[in-house]
Structures are given as structure tokens and as C-alpha cells.
PDB file of N, CA and C in Angstrom:
ATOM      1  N   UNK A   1    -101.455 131.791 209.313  1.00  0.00           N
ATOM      2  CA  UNK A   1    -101.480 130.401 208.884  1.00  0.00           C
ATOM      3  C   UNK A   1    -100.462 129.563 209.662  1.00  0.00           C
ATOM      4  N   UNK A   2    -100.248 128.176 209.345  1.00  0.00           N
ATOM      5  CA  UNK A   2     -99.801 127.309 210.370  1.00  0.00           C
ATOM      6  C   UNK A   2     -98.460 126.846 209.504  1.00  0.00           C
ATOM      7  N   UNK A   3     -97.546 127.079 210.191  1.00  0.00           N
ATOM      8  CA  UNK A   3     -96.076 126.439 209.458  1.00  0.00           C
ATOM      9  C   UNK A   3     -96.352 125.411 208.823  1.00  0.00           C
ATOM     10  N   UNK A   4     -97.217 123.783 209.349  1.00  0.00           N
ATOM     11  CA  UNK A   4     -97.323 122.687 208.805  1.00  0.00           C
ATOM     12  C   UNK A   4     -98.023 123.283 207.096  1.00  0.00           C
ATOM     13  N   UNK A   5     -99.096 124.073 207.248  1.00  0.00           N
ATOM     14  CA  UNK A   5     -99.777 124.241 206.410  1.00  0.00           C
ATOM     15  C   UNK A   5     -98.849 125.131 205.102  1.00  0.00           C
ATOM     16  N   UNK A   6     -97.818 126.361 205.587  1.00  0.00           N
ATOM     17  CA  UNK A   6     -97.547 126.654 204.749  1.00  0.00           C
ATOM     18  C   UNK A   6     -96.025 125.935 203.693  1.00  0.00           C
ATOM     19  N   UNK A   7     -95.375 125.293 204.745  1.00  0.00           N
ATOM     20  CA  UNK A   7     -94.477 123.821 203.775  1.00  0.00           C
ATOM     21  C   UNK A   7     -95.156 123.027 203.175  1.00  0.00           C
ATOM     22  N   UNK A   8     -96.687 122.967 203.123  1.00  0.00           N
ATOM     23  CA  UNK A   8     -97.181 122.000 202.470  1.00  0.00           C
ATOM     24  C   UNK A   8     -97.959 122.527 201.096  1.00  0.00           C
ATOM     25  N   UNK A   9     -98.281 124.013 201.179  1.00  0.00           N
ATOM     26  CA  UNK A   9     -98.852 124.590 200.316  1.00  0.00           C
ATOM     27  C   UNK A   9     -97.242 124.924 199.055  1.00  0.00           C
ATOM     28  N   UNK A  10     -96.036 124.936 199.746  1.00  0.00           N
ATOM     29  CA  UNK A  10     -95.278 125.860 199.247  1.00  0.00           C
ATOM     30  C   UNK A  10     -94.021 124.405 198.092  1.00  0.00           C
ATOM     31  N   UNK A  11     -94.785 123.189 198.582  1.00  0.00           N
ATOM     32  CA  UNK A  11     -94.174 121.747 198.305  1.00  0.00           C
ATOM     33  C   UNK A  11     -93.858 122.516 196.596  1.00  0.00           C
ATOM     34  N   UNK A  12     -95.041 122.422 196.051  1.00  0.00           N
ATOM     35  CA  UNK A  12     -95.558 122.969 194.479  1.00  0.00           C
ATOM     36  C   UNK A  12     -94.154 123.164 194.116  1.00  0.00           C
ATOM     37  N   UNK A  13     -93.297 124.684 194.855  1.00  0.00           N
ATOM     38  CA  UNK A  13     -93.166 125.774 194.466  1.00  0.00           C
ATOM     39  C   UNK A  13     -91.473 125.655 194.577  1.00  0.00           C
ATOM     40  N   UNK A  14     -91.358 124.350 195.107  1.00  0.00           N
ATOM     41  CA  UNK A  14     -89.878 124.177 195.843  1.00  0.00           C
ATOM     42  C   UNK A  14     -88.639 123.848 195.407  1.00  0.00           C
ATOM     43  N   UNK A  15     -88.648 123.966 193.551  1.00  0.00           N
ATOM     44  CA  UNK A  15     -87.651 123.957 193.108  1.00  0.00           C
ATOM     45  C   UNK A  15     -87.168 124.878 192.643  1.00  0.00           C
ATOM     46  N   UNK A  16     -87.830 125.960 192.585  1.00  0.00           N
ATOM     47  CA  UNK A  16     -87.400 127.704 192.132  1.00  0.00           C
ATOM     48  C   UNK A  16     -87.565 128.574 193.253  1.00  0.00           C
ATOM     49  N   UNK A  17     -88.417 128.253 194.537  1.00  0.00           N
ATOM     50  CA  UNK A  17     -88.573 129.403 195.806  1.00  0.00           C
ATOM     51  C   UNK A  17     -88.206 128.115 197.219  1.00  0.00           C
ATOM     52  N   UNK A  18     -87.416 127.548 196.898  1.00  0.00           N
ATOM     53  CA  UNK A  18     -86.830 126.865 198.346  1.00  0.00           C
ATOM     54  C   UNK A  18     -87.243 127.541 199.389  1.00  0.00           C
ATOM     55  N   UNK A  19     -86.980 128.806 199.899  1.00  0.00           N
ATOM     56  CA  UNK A  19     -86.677 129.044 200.691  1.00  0.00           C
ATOM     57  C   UNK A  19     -88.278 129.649 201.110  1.00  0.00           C
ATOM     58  N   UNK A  20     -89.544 129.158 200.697  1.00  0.00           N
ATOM     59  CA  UNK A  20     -90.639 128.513 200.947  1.00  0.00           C
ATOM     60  C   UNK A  20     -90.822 127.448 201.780  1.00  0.00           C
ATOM     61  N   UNK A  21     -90.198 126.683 201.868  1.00  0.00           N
ATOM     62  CA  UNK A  21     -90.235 125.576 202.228  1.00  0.00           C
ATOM     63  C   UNK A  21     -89.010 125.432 203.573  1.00  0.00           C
ATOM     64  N   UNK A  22     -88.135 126.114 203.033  1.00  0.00           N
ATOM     65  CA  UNK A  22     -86.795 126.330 203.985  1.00  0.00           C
ATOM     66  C   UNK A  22     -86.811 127.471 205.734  1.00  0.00           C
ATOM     67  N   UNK A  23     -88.026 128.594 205.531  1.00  0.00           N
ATOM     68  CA  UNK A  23     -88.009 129.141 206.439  1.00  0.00           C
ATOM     69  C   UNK A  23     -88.959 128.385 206.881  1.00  0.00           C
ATOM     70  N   UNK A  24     -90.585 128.294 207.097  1.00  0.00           N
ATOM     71  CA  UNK A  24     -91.144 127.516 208.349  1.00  0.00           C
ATOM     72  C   UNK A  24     -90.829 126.042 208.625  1.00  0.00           C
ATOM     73  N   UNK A  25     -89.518 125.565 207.655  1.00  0.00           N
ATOM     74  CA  UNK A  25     -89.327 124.637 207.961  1.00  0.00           C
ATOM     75  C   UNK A  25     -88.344 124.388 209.662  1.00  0.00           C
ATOM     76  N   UNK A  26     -87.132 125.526 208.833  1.00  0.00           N
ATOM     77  CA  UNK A  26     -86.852 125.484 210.041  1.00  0.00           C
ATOM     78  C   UNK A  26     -86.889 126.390 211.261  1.00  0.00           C
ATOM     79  N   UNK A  27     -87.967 126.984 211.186  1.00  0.00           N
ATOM     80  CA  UNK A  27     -88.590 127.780 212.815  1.00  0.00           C
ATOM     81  C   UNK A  27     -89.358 126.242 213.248  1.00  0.00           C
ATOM     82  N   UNK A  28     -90.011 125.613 212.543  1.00  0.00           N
ATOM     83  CA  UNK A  28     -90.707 124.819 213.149  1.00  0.00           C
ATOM     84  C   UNK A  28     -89.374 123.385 213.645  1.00  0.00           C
ATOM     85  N   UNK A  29     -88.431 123.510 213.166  1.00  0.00           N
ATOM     86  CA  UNK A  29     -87.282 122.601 214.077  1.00  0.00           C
ATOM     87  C   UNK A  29     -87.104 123.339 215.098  1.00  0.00           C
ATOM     88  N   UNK A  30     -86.807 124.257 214.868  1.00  0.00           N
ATOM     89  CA  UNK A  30     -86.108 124.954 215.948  1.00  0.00           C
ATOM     90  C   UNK A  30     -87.114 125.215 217.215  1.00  0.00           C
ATOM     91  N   UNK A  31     -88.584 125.066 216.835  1.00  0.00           N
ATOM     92  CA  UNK A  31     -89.533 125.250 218.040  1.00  0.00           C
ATOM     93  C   UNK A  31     -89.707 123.628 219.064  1.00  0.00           C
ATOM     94  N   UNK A  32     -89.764 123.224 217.911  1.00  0.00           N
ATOM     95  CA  UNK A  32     -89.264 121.216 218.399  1.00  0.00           C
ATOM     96  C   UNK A  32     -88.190 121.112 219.465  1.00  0.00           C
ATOM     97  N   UNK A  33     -87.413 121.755 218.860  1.00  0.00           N
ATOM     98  CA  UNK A  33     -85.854 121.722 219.983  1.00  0.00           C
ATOM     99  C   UNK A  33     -86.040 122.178 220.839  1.00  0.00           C
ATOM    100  N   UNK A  34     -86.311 123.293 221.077  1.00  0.00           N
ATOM    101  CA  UNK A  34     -86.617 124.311 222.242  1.00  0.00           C
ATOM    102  C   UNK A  34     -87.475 123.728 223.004  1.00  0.00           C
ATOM    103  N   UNK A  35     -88.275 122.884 222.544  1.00  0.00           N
ATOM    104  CA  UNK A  35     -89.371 122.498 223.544  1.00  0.00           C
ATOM    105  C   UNK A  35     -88.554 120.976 224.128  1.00  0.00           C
ATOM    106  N   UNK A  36     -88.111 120.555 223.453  1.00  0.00           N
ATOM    107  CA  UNK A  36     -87.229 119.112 224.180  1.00  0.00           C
ATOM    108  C   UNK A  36     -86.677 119.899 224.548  1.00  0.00           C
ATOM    109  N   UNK A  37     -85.739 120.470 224.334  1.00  0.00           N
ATOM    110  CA  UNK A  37     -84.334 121.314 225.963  1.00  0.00           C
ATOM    111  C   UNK A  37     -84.897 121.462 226.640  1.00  0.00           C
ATOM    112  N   UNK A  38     -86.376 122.692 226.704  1.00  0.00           N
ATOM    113  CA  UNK A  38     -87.294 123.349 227.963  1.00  0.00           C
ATOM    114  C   UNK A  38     -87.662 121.824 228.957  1.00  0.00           C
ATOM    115  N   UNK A  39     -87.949 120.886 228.056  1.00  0.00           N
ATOM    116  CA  UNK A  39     -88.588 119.423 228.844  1.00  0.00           C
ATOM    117  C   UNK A  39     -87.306 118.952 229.468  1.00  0.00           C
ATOM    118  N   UNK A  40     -86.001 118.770 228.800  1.00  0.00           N
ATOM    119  CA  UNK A  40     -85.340 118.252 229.654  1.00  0.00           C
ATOM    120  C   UNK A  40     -84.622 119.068 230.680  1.00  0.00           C
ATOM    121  N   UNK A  41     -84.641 120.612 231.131  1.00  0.00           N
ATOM    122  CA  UNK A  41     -84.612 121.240 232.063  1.00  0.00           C
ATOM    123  C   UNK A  41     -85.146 120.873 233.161  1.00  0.00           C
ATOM    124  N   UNK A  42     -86.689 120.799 232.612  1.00  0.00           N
ATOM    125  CA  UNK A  42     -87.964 120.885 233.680  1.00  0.00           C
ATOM    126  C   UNK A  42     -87.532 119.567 234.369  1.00  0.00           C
ATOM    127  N   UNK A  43     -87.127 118.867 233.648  1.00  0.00           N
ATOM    128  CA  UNK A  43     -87.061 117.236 234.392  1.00  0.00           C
ATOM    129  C   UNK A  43     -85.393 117.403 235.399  1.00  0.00           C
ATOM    130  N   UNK A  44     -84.729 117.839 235.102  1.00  0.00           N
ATOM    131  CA  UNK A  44     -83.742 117.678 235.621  1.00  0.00           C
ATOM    132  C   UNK A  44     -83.946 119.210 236.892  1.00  0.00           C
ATOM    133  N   UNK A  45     -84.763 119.755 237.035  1.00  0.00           N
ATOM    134  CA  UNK A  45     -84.994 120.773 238.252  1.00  0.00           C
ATOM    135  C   UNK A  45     -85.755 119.957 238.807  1.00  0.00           C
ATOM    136  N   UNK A  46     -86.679 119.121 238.449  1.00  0.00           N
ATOM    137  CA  UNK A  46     -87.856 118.375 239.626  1.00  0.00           C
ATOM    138  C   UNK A  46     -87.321 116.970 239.573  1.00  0.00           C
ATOM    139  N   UNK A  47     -86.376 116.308 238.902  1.00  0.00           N
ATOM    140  CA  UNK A  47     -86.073 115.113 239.149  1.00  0.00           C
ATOM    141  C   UNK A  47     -84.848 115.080 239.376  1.00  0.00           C
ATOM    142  N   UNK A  48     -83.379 115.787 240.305  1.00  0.00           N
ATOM    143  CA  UNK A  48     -82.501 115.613 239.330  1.00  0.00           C
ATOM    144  C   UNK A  48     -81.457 114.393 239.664  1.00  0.00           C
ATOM    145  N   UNK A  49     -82.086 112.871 240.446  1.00  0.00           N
ATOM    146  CA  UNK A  49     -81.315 111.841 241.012  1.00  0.00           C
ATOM    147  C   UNK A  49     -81.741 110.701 240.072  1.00  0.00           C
ATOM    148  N   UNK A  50     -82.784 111.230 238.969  1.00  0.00           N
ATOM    149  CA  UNK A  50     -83.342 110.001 238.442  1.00  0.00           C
ATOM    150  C   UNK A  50     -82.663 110.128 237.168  1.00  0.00           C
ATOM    151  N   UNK A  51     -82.048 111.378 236.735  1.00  0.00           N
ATOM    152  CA  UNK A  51     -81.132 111.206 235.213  1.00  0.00           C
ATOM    153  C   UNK A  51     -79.936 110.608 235.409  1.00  0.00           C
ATOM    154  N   UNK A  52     -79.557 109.274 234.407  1.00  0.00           N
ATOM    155  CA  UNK A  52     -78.306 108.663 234.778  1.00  0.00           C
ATOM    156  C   UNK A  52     -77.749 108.682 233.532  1.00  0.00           C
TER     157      UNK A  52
END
């Protein structure tokens, strides 16, 4: 199943099993991040006179 899908199934459940809501919450930050750092790598190996 899909992180979005299971914080949204687990909303219900989130004042006695937090941590429903608390783990794909944050793998799915943490995949967000990773992918902006990976982007601003990529940009600064193929661009790196245009970051000021």
C-alpha cells in the first residue's frame, strides 16, 4: 500500500496508535528530502556557476 494511503486510513486511529500515522509519515518526509538534496546535487554538478 501507499504511505499517502496508509496516514490517511490510520487518521481514525490517531489518538491511541500515533505511531500509525507517525511512521509513513515520516519515511515519506524523509523521501521528500532526499529527493530535494539528490536535485540540488544534480544541479550544482551540471550547473555549478549559476548557484549564487
Amino acid at each position: 500500500p501507499s504511505w499517502g494511503l496508509m496516514i490517511s486510513e490510520a487518521k481514525n486511529f490517531m489518538f491511541f496508535s500515533f505511531w500509525l500515522i507517525a511512521i509513513p509519515g515520516a519515511a515519506l518526509a524523509l523521501l521528500v528530502l532526499a529527493i530535494n538534496m539528490m536535485g540540488d546535487g544534480l544541479r550544482d554538478v551540471t550547473a555549478p556557476d549559476s548557484r549564487s
